[in-house]
Protein backbone atom coordinates (compact mmCIF):
# COMPACT_ATOMS: atom_id res chain seq x y z
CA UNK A 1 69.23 83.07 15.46
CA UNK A 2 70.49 84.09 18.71
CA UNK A 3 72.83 80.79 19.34
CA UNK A 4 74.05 82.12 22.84
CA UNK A 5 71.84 79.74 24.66
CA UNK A 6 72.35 76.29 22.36
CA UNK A 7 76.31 77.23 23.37
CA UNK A 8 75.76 77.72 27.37
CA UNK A 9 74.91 73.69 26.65
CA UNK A 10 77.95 72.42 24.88
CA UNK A 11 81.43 71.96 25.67
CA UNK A 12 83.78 74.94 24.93
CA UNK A 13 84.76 75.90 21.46
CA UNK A 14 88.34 77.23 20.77
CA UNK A 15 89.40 78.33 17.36
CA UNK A 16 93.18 77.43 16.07
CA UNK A 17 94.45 79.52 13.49
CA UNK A 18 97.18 77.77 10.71
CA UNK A 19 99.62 79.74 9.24
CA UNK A 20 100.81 77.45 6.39
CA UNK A 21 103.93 79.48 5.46
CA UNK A 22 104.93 80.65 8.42
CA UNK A 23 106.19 76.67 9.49
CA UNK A 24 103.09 75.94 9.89
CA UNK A 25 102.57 77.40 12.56
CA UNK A 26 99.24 77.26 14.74
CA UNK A 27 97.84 79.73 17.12
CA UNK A 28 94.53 78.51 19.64
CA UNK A 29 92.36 80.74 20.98
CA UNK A 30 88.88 81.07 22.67
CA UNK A 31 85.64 81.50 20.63
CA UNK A 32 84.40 84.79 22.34
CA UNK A 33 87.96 86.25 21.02
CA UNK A 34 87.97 84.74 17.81
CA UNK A 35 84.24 86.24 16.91
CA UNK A 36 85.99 89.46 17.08
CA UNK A 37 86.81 89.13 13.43
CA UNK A 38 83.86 89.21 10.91
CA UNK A 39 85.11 87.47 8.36
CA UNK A 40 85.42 84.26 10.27
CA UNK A 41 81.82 85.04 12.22
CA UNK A 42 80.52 85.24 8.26
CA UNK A 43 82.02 81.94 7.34
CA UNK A 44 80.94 80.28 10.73
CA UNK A 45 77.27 81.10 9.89
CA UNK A 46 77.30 80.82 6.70
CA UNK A 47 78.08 76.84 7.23
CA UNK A 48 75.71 77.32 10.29
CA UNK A 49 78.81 75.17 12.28
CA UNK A 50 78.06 77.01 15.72
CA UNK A 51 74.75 75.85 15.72
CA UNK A 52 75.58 72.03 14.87
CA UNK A 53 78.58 71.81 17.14
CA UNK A 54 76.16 73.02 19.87
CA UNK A 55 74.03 70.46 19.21
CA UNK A 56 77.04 67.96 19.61
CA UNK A 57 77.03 67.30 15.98
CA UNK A 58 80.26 65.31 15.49
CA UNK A 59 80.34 64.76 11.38
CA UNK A 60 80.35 68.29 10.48
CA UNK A 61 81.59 69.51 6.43
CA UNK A 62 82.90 72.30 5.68
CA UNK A 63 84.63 73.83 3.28
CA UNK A 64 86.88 76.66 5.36
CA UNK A 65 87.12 74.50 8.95
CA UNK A 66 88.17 71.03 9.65
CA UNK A 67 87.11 70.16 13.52
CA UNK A 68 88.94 68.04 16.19
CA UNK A 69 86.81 66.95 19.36
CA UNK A 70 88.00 65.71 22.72
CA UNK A 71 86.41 65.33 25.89
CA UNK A 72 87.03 68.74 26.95
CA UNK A 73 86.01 70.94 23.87
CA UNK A 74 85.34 71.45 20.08
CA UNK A 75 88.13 73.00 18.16
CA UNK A 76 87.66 74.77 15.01
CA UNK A 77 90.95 74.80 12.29
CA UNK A 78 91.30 77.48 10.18
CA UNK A 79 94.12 77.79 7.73
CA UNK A 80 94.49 81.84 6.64
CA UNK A 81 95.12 82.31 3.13
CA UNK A 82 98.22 82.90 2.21
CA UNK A 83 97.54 86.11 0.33
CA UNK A 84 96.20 87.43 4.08
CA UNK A 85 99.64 87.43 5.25
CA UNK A 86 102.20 87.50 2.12
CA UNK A 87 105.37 89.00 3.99
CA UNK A 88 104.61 88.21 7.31
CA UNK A 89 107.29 86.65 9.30
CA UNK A 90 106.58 84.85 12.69
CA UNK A 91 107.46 87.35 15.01
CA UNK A 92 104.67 89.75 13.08
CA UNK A 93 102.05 86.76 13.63
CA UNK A 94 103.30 85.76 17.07
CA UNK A 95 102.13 90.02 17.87
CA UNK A 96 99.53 89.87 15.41
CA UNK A 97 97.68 86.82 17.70
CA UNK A 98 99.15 88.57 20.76
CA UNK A 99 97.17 91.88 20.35
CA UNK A 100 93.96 89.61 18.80
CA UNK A 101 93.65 87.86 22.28
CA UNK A 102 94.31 91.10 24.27
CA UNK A 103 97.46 90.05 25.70
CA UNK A 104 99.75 92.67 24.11
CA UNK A 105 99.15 96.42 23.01
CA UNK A 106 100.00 98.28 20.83
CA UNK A 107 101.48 102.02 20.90
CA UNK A 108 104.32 103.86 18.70
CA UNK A 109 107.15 104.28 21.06
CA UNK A 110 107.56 100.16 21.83
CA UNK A 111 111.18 99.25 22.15
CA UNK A 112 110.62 96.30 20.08
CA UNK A 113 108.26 98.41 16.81
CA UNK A 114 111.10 98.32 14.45
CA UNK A 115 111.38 94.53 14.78
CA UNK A 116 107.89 94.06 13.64
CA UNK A 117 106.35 94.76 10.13
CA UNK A 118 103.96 96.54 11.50
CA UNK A 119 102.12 97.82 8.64
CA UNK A 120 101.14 94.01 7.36
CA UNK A 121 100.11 93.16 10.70
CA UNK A 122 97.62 96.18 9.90
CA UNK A 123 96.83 94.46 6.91
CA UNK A 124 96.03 91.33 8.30
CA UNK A 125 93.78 92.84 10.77
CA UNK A 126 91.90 94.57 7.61
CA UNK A 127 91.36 91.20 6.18
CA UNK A 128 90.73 88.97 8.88
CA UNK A 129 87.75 92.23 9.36
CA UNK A 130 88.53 92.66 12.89
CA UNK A 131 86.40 94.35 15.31
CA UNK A 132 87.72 98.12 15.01
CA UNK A 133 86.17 98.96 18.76
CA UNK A 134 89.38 97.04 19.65
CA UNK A 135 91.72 99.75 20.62
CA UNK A 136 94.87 98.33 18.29
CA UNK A 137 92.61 98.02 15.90
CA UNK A 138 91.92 101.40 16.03
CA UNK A 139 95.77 102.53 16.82
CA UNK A 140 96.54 100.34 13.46
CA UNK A 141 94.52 102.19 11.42
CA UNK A 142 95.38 105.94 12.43
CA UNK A 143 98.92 104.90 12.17
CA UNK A 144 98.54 102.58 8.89
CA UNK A 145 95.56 103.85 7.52
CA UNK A 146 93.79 101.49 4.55
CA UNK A 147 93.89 101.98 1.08
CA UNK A 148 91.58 104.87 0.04
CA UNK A 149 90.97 106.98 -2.92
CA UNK A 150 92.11 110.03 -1.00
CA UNK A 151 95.59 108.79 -0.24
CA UNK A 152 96.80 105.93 -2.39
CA UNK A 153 97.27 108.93 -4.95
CA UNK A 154 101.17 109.73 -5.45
CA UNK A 155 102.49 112.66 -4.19
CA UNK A 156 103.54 114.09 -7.48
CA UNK A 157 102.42 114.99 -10.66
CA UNK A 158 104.29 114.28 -13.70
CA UNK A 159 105.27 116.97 -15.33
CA UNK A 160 104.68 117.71 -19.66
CA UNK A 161 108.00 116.64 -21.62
CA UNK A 162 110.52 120.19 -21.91
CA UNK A 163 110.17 121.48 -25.20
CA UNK A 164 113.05 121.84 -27.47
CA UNK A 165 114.17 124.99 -29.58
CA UNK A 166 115.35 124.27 -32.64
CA UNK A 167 117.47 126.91 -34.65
């Protein structure tokens, strides 16, 4: 169902991310940049919330989004799992939401890289399913490729035990 139209009707939606173990710390941001990610598109319509919100629904259940109204918009709460961002700190979520929204890039020779783990930011963005037309998305993955058969192999080969002469 093509909800575009149902939405053009309805206040604006904004979607706040939770970071539980990062002192709970929350990041807001507008529907048309959170949609970017297809994992939380997939649990938006699988709960069919867009459609009910649009229709000014107000006692919505869920089981991944708890919802906050006011007389300017909807928000949608989403806590991330904690196994999404293990050994993130804040300043890798702070760029991690930075880059999301478009309001920071990334590119190899930053002044500021080595502060930033920037290989589980890359893993985030693999399991939050982020667009990968976005260009960082794209950067991410050349320079912190996923997982694949092809090179999660070691780069050695263990070698058979020496043999022993006995006299």
């Amino acid at each position: 169902m093509d909800i575009s139209k149902l939405l053009t009707k309805s206040r604006p939606i904004s979607v706040r991310f939770v970071f539980k173990q990062i002192n709970n710390r929350k990041y807001k941001m507008s529907l048309s940049a959170a949609v970017n990610s297809d994992f939380i598109c997939t649990l938006l319509e699988n709960e069919d919330i867009l459609i009910k919100l649009s229709s000014n629904e107000r006692n919505i259940e869920s089981t991944c989004f708890t919802f906050e109204y006011n007389e300017n918009e909807y928000i949608i709460e989403y806590i991330i799992p904690f196994e999404f961002y293990r050994s993130m700190r804040e300043i890798d979520a702070n760029w991690f939401i930075a880059l999301w929204e478009g309001h920071d890039q990334y590119y190899e020779s930053r002044y500021d890289i080595r502060k930033i783990n920037v290989a589980q930011v890359a893993n985030l963005t693999r399991a939050m399913l982020l667009n990968e037309n976005l260009h960082f998305v794209q950067q991410l993955n050349t320079h912190y490729p996923p997982y694949t058969k092809e090179n999660s192999s070691p780069p050695y080969t263990i070698a058979p035990p020496l043999t022993t002469e006995t006299s």
